[in-house]
PDB file of N, CA and C in Angstrom:
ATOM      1  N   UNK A   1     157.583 -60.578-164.649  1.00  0.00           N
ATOM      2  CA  UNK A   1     157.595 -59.662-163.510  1.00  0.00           C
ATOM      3  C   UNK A   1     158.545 -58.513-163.822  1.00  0.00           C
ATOM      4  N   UNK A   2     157.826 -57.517-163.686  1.00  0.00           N
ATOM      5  CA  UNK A   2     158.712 -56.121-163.883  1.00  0.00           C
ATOM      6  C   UNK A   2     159.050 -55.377-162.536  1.00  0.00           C
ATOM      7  N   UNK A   3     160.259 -54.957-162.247  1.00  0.00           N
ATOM      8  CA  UNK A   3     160.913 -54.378-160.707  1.00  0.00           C
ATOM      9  C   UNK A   3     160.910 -52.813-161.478  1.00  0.00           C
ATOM     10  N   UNK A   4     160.270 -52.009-160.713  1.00  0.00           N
ATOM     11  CA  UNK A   4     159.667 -50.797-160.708  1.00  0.00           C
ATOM     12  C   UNK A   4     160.632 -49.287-159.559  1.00  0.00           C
ATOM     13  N   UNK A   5     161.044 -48.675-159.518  1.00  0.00           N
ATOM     14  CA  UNK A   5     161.808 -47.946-158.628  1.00  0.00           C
ATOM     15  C   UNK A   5     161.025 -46.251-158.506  1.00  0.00           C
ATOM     16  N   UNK A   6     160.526 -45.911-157.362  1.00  0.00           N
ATOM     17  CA  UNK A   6     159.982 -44.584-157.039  1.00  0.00           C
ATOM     18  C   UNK A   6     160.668 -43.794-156.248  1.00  0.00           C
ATOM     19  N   UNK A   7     160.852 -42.550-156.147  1.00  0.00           N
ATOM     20  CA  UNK A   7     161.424 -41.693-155.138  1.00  0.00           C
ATOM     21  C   UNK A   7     159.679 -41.009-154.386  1.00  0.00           C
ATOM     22  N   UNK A   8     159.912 -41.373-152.984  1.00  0.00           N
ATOM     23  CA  UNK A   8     158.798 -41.112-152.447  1.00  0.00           C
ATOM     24  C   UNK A   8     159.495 -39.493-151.343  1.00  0.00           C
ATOM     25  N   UNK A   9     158.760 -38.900-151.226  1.00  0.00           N
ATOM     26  CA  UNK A   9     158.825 -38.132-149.897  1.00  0.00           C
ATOM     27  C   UNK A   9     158.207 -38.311-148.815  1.00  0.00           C
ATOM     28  N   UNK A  10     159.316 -39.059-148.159  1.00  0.00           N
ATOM     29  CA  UNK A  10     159.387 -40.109-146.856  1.00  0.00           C
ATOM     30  C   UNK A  10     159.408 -39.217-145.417  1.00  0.00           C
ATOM     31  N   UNK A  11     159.284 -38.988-144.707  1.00  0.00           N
ATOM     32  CA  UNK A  11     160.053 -38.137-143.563  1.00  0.00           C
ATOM     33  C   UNK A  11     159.903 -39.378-142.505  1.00  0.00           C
ATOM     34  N   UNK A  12     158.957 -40.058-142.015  1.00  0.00           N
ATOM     35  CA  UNK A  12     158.745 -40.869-140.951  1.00  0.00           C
ATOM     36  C   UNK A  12     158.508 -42.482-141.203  1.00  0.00           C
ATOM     37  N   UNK A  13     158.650 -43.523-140.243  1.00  0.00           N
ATOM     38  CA  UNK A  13     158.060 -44.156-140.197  1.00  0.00           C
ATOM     39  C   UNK A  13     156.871 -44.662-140.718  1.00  0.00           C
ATOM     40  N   UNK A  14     155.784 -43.519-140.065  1.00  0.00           N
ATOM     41  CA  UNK A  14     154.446 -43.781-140.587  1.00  0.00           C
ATOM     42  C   UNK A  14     153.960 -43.230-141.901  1.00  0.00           C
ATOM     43  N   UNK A  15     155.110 -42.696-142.986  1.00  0.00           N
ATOM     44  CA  UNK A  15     155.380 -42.501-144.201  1.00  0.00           C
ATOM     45  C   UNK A  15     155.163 -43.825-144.713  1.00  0.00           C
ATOM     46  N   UNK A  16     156.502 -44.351-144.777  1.00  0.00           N
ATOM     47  CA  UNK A  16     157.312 -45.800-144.897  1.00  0.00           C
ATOM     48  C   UNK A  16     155.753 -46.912-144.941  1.00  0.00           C
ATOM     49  N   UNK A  17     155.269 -46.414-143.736  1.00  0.00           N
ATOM     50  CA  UNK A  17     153.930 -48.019-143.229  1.00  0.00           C
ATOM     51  C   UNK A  17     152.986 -47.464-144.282  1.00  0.00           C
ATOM     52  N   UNK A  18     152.319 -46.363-145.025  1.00  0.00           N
ATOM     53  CA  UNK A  18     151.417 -45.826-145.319  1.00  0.00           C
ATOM     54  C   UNK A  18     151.398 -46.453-147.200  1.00  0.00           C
ATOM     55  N   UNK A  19     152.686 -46.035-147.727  1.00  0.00           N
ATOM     56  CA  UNK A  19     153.126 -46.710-148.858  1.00  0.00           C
ATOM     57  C   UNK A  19     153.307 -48.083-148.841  1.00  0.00           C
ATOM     58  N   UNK A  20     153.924 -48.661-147.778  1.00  0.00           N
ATOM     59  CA  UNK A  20     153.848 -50.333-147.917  1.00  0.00           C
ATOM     60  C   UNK A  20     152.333 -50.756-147.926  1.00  0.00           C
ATOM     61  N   UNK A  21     151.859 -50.028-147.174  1.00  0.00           N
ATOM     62  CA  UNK A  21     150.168 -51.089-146.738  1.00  0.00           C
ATOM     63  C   UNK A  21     149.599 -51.025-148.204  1.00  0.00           C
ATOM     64  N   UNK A  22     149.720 -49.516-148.563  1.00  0.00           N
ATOM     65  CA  UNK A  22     148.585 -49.595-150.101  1.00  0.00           C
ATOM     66  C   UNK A  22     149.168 -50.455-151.332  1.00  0.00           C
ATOM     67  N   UNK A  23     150.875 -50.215-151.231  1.00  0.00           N
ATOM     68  CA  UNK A  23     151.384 -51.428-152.257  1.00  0.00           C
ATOM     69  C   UNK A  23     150.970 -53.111-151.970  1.00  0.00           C
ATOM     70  N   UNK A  24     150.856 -53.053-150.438  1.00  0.00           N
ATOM     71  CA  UNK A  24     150.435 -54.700-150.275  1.00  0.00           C
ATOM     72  C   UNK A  24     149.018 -54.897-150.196  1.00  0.00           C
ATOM     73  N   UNK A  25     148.436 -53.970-150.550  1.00  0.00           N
ATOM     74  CA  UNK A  25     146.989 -54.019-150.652  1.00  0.00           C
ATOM     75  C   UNK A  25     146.874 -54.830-152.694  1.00  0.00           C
ATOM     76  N   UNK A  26     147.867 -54.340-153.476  1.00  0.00           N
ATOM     77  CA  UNK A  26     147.626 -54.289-155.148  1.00  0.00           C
ATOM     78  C   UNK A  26     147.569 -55.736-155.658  1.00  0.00           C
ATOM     79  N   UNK A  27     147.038 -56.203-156.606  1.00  0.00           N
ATOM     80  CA  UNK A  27     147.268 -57.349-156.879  1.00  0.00           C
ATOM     81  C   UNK A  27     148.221 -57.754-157.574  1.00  0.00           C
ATOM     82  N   UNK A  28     149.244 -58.459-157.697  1.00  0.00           N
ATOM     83  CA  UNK A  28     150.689 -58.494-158.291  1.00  0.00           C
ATOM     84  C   UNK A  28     151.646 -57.504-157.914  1.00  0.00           C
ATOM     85  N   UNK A  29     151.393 -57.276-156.571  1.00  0.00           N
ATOM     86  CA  UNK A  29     152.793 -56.388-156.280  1.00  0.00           C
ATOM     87  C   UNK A  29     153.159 -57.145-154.771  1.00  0.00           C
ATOM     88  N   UNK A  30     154.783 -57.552-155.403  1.00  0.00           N
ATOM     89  CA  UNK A  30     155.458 -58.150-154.454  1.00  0.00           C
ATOM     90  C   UNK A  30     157.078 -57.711-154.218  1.00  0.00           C
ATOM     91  N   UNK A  31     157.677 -58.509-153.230  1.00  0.00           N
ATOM     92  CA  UNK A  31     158.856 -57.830-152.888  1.00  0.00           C
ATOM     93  C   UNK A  31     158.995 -56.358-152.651  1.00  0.00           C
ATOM     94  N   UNK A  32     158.089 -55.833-151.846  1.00  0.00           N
ATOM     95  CA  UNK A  32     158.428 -54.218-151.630  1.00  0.00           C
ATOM     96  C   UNK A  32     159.622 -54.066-150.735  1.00  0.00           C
ATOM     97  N   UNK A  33     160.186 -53.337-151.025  1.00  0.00           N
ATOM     98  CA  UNK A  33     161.777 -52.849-150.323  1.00  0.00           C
ATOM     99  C   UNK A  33     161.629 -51.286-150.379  1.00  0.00           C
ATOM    100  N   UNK A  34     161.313 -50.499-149.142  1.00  0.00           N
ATOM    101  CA  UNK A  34     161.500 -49.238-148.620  1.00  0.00           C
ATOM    102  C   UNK A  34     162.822 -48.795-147.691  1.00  0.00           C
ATOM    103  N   UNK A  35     163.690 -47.808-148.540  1.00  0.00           N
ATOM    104  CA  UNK A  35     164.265 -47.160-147.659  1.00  0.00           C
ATOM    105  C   UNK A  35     164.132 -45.398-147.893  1.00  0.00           C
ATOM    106  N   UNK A  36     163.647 -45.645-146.595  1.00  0.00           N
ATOM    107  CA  UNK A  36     163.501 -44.086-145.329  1.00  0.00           C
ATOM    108  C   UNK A  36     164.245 -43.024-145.742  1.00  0.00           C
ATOM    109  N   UNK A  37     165.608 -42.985-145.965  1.00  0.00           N
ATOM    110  CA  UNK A  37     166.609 -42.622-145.789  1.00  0.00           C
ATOM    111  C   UNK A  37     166.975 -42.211-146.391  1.00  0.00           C
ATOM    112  N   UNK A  38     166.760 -42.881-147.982  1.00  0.00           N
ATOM    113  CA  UNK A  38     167.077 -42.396-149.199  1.00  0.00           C
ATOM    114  C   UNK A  38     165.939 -41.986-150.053  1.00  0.00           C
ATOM    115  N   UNK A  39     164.574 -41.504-149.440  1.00  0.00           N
ATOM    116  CA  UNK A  39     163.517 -42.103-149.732  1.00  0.00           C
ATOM    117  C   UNK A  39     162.832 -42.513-151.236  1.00  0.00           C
ATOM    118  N   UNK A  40     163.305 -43.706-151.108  1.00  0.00           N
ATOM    119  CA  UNK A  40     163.664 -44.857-152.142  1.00  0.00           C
ATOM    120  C   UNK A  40     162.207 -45.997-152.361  1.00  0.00           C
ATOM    121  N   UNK A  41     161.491 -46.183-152.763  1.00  0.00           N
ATOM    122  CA  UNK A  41     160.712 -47.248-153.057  1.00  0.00           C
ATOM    123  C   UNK A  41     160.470 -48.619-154.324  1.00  0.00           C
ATOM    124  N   UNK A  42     161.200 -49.602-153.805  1.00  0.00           N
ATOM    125  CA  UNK A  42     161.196 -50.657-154.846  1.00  0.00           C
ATOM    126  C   UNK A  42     160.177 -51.993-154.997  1.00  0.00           C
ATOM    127  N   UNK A  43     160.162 -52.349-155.885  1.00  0.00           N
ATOM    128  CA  UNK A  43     158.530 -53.153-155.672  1.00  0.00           C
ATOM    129  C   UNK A  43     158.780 -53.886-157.635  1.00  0.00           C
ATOM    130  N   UNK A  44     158.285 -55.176-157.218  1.00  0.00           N
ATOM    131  CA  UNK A  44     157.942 -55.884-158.712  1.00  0.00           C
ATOM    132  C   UNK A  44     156.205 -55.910-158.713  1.00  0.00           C
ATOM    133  N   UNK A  45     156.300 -55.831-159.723  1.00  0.00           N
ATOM    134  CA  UNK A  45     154.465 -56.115-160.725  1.00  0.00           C
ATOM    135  C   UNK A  45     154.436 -56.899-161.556  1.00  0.00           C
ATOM    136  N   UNK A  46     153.697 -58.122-161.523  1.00  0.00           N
ATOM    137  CA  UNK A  46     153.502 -58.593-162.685  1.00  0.00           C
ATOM    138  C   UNK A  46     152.321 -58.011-163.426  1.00  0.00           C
ATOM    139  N   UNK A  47     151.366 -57.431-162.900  1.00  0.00           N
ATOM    140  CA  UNK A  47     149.749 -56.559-163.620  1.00  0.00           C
ATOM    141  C   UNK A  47     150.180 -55.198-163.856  1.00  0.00           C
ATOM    142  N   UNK A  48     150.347 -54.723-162.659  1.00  0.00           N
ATOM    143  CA  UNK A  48     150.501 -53.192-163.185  1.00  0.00           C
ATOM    144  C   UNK A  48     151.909 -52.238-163.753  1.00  0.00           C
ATOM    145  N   UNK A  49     151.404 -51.402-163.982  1.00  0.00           N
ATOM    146  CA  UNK A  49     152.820 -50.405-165.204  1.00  0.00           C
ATOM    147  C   UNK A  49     153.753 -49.853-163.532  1.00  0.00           C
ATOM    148  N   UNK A  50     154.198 -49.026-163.960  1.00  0.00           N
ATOM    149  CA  UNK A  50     154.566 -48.021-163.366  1.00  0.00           C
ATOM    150  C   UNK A  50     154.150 -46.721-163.172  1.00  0.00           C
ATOM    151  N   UNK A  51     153.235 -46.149-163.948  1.00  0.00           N
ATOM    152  CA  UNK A  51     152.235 -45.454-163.234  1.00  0.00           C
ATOM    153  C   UNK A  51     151.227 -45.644-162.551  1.00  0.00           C
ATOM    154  N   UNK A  52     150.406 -46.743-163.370  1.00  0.00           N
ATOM    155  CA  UNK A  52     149.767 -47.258-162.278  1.00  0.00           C
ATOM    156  C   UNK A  52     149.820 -47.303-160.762  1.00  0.00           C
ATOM    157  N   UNK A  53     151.118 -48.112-160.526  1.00  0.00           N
ATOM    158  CA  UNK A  53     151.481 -48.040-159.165  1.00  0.00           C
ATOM    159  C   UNK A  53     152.337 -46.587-158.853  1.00  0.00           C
ATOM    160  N   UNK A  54     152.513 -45.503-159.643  1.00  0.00           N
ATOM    161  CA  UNK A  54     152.948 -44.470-159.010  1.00  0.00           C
ATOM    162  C   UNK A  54     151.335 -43.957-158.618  1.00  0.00           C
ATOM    163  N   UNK A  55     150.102 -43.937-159.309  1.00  0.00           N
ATOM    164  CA  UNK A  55     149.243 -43.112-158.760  1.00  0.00           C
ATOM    165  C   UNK A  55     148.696 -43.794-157.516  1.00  0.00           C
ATOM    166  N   UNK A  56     148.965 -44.870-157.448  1.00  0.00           N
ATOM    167  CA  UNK A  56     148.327 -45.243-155.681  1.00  0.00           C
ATOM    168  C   UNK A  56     149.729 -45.170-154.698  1.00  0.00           C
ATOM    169  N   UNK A  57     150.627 -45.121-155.265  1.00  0.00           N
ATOM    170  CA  UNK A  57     151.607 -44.383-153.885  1.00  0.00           C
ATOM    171  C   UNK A  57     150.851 -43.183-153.543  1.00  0.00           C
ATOM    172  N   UNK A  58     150.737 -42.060-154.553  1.00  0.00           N
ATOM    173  CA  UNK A  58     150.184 -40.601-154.390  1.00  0.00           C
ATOM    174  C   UNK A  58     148.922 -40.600-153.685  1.00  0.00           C
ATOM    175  N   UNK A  59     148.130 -41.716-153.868  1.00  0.00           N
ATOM    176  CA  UNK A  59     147.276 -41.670-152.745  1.00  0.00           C
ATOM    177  C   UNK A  59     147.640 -41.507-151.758  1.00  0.00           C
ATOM    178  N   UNK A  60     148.432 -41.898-150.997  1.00  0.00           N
ATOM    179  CA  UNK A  60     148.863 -41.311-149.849  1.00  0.00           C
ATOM    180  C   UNK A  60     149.560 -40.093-149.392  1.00  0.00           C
ATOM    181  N   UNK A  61     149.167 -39.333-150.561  1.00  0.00           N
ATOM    182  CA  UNK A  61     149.588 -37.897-150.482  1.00  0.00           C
ATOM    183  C   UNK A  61     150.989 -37.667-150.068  1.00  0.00           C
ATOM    184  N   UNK A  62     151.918 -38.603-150.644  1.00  0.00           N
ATOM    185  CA  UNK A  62     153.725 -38.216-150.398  1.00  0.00           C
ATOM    186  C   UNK A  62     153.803 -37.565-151.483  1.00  0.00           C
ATOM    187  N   UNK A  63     154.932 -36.969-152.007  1.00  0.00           N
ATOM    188  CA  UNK A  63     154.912 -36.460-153.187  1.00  0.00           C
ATOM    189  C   UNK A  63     155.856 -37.153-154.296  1.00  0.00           C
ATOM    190  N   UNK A  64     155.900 -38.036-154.738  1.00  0.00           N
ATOM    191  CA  UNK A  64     156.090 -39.062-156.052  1.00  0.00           C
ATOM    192  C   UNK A  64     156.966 -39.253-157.377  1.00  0.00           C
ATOM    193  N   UNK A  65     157.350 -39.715-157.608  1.00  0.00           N
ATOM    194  CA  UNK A  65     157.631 -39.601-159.233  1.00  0.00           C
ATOM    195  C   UNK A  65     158.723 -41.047-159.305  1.00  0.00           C
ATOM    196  N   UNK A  66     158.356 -41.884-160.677  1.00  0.00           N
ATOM    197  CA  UNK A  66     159.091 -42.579-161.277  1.00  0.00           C
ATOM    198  C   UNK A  66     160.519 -42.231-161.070  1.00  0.00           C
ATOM    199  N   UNK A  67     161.780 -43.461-160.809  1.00  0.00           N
ATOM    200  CA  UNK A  67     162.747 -43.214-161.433  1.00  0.00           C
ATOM    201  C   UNK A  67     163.113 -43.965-162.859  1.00  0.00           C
ATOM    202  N   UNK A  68     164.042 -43.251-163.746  1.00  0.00           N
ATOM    203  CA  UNK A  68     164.010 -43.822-164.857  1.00  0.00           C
ATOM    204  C   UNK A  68     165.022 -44.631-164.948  1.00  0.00           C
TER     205      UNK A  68
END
């Protein structure tokens, strides 16, 4: 299992719910931890990379990127 870290552009709530639902939609993605505030997104994979799961955050049209 690999723990993965994104900077999302968060502003709301229904930010926050929009990125959790599609990460808990993935297969092997567990432990998601969102904070709002810092807008921070953490999450383990055992299947997918880290882009992978950066291009279905971007599905939800926040604006994205890996931290390294």
């Amino acid at each position: 299992m690999t723990s993965h870290t994104f900077n999302v552009d968060m502003t709301c709530g229904g930010c926050s719910k929009a990125v959790n639902a599609i990460l808990s939609k993935l297969d092997g993605v567990s432990n998601i931890q969102i904070d709002l505030e810092k807008k921070i997104v953490k999450c383990d994979s055992t299947k997918l990379t880290a882009e992978e799961l950066l291009t279905n955050i971007q599905k939800t049209g926040k604006k994205s990127s890996i931290v390294a």
